[in-house]
C-alpha atoms as a PDB file:
ATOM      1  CA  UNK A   1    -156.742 -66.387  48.303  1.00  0.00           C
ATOM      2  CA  UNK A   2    -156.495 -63.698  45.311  1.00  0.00           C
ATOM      3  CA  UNK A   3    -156.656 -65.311  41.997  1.00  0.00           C
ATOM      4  CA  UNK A   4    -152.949 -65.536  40.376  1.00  0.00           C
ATOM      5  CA  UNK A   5    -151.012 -67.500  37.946  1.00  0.00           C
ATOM      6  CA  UNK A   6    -147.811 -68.330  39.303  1.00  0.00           C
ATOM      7  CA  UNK A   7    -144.924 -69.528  36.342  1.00  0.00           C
ATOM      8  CA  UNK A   8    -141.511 -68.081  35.149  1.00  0.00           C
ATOM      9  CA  UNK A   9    -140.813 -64.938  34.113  1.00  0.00           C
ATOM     10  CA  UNK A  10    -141.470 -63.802  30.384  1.00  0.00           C
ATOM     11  CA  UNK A  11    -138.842 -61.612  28.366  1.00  0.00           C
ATOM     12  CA  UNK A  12    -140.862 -59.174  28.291  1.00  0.00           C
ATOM     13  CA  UNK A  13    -142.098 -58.571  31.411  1.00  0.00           C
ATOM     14  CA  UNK A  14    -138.647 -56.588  32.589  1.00  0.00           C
ATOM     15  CA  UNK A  15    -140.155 -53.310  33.082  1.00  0.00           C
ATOM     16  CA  UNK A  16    -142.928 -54.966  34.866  1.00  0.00           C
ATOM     17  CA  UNK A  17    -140.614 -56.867  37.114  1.00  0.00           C
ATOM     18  CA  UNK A  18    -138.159 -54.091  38.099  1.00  0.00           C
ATOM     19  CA  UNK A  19    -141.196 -52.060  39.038  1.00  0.00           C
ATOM     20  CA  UNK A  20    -142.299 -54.591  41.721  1.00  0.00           C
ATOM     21  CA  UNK A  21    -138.621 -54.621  42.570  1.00  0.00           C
ATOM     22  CA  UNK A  22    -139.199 -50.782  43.812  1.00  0.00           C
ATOM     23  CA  UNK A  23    -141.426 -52.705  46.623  1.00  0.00           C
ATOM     24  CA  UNK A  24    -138.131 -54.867  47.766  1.00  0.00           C
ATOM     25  CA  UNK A  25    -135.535 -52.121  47.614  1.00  0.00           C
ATOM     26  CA  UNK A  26    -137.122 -48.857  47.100  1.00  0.00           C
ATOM     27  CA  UNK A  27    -133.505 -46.618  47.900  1.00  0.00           C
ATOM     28  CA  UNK A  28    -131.789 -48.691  45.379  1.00  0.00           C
ATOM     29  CA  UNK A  29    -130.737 -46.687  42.372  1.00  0.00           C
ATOM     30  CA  UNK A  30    -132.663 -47.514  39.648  1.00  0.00           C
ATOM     31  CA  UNK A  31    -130.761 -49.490  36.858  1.00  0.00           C
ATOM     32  CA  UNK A  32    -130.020 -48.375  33.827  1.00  0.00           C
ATOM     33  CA  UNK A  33    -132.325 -49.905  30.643  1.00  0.00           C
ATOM     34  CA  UNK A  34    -129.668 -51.290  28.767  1.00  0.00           C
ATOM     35  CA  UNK A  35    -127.703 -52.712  31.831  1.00  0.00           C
ATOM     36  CA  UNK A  36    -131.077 -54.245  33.126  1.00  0.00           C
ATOM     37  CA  UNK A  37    -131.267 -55.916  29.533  1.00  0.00           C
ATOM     38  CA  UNK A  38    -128.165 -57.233  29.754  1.00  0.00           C
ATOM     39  CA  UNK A  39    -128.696 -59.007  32.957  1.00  0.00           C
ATOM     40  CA  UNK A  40    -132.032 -59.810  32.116  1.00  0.00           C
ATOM     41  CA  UNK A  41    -130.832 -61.608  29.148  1.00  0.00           C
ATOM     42  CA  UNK A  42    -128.257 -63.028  31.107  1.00  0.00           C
ATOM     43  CA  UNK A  43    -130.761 -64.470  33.794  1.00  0.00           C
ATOM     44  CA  UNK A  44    -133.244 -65.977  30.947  1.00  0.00           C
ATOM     45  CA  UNK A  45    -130.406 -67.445  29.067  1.00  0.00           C
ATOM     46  CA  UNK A  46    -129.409 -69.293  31.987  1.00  0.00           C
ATOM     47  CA  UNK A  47    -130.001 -73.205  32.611  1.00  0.00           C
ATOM     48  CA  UNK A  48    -129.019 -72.322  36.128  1.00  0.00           C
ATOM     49  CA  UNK A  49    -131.476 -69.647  36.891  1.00  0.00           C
ATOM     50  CA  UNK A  50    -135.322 -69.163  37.130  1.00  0.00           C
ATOM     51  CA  UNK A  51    -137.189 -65.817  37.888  1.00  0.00           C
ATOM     52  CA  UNK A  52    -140.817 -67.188  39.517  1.00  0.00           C
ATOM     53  CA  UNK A  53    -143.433 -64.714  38.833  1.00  0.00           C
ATOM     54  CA  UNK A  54    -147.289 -64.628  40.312  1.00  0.00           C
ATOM     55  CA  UNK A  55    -149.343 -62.457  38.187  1.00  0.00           C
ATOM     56  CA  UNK A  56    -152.471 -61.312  39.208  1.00  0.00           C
ATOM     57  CA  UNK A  57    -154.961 -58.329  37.408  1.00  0.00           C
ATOM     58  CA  UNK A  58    -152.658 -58.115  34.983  1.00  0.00           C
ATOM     59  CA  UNK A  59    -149.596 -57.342  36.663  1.00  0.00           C
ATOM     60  CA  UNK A  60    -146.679 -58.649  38.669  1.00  0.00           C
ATOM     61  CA  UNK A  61    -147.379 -59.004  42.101  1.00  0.00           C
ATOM     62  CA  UNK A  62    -144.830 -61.538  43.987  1.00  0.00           C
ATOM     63  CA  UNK A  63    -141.581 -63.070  42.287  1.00  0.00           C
ATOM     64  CA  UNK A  64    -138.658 -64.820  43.309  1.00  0.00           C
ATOM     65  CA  UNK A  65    -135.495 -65.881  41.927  1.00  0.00           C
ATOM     66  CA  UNK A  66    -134.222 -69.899  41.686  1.00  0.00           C
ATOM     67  CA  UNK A  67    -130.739 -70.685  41.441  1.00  0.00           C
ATOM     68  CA  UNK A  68    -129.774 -74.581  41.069  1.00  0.00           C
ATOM     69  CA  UNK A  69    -125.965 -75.054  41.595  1.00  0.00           C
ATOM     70  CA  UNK A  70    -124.234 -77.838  40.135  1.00  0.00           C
ATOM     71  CA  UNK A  71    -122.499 -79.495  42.970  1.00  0.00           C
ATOM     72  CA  UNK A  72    -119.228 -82.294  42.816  1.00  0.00           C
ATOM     73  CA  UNK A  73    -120.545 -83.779  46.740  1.00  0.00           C
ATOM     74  CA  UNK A  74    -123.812 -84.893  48.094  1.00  0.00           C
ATOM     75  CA  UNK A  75    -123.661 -87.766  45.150  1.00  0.00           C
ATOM     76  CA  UNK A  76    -123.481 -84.685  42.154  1.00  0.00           C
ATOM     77  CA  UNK A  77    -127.135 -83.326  43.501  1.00  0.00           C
ATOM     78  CA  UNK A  78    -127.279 -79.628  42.848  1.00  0.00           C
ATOM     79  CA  UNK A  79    -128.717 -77.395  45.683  1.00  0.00           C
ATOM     80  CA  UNK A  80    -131.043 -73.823  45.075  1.00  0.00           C
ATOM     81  CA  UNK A  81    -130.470 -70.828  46.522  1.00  0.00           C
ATOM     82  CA  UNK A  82    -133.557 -68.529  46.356  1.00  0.00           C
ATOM     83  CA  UNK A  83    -132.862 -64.439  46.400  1.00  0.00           C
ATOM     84  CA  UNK A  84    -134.646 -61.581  45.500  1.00  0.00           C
ATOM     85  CA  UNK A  85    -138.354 -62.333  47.392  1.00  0.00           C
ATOM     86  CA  UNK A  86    -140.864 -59.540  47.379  1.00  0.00           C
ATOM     87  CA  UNK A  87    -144.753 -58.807  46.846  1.00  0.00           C
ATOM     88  CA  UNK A  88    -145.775 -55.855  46.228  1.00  0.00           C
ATOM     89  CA  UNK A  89    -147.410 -54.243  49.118  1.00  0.00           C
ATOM     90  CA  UNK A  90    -151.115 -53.937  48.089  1.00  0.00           C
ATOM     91  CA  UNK A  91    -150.816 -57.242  47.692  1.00  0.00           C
ATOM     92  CA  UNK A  92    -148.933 -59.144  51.146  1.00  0.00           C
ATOM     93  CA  UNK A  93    -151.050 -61.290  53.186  1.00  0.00           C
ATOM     94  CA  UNK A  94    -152.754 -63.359  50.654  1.00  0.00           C
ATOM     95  CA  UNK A  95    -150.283 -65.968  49.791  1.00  0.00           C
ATOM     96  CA  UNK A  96    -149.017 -65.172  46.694  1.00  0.00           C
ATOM     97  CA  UNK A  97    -145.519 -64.820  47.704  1.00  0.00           C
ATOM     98  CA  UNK A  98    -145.990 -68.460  49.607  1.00  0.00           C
ATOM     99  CA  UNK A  99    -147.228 -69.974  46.270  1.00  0.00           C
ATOM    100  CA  UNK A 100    -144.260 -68.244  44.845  1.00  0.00           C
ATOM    101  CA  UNK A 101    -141.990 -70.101  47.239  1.00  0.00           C
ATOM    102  CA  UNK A 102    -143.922 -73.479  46.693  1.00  0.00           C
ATOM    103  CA  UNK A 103    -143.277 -73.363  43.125  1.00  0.00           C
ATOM    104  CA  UNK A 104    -139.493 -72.504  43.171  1.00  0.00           C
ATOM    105  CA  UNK A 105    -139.115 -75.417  45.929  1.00  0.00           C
ATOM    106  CA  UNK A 106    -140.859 -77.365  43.377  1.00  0.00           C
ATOM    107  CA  UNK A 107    -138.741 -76.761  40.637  1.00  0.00           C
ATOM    108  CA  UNK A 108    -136.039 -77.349  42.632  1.00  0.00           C
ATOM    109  CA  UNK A 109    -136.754 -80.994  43.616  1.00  0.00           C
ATOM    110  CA  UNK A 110    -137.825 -81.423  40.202  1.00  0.00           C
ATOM    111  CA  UNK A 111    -134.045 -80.580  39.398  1.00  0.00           C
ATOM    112  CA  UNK A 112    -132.850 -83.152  41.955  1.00  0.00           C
ATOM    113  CA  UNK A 113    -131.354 -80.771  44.559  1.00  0.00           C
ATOM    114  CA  UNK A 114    -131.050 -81.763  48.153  1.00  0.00           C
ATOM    115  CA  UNK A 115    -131.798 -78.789  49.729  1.00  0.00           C
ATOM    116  CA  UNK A 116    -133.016 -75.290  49.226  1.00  0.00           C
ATOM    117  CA  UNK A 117    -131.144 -72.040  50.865  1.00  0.00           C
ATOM    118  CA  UNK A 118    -132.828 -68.691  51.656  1.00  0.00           C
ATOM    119  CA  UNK A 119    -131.184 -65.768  53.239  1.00  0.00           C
ATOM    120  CA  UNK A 120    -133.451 -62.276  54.322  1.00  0.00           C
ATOM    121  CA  UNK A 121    -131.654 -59.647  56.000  1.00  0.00           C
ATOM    122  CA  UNK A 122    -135.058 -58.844  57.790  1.00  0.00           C
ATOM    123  CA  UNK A 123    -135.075 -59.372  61.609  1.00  0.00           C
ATOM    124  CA  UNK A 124    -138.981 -58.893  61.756  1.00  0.00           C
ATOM    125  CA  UNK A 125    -140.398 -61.699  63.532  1.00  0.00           C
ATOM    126  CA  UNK A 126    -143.443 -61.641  61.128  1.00  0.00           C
ATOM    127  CA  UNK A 127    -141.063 -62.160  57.903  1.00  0.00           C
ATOM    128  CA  UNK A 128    -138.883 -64.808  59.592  1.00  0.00           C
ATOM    129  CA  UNK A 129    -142.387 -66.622  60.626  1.00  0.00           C
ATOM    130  CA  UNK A 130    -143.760 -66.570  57.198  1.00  0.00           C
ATOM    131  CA  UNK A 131    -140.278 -68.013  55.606  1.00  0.00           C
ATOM    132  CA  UNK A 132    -141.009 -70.809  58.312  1.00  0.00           C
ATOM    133  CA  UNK A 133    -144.449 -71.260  57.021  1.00  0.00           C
ATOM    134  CA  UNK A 134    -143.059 -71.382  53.268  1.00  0.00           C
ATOM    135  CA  UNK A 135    -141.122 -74.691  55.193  1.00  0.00           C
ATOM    136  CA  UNK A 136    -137.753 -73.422  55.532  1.00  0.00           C
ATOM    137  CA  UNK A 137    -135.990 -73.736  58.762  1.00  0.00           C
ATOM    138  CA  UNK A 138    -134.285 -71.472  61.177  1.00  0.00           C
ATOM    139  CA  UNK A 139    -130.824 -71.869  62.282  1.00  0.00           C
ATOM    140  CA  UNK A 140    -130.104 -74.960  60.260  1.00  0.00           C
ATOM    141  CA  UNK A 141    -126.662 -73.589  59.357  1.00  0.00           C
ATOM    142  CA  UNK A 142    -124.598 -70.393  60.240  1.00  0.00           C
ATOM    143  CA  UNK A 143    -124.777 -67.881  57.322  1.00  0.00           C
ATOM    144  CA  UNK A 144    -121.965 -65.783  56.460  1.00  0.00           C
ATOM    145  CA  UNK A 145    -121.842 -62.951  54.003  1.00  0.00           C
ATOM    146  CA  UNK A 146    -119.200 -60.260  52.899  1.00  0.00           C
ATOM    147  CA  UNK A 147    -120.114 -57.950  50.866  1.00  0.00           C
ATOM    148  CA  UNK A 148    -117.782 -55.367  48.187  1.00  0.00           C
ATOM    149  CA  UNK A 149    -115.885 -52.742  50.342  1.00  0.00           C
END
């Protein structure tokens, strides 16, 4: 296993982050620096949100972002909803983006939540196995989505 720290996200490491970002979405426009501060500020001033980072030679090589929602059933326990998983490609197949995972479940029983949600739009067998692996399950509810005409 490659050496890595794995902890939240620094302010400062923006740039850093929406670079390994490129490895998630590559075709998606890249944001513009003051709209990327804004939301970045947004996402750090948050008690609801955590960005997960695993840093490794001095750079950003897997991340992941917590969300815990408040919640009025399930007894007032909040549930996460994890988004935005990616490792940058010279760096897949050495856990980081599991210990990424472990860390952001951790946090989230830490908070109390009952259970954890993931979605991936991937249909590769190999990316649904490794969420598996990371201890989610597979067809535990129907997912729906729509999206902004």
């Amino acid at each position: 296993m490659t050496e890595a720290i794995v902890r939240s996200a620094a302010e400062h490491e923006l740039p850093e982050l929406l670079k390994l970002y490129r490895h998630l979405h590559q075709h998606d426009p890249e944001l513009e620096t003051a709209a990327a501060e804004r939301v970045w500020s947004t996402l750090l001033a948050s008690s609801f949100m955590t960005v997960i980072v695993a840093q490794a030679a001095e750079q950003l090589v897997s991340s992941c972002t917590l969300a815990i929602v408040p919640n009025l059933t399930r007894g007032g326990r909040s549930y996460g909803v994890i988004e935005n998983v990616v490792t940058h490609a010279d760096y897949r197949r050495l856990g980081l983006g599991r210990r990424v995972l472990a860390h952001a479940l951790d946090v989230a029983w830490q908070a109390d939540c009952y259970k954890v949600l993931l979605a991936t739009g991937s249909k590769r067998e190999t990316t649904l196995r490794f969420y598996e692996e990371a201890g989610f399950q597979r067809g535990g509810k129907t997912y729906f989505e729509v999206r902004r005409p």
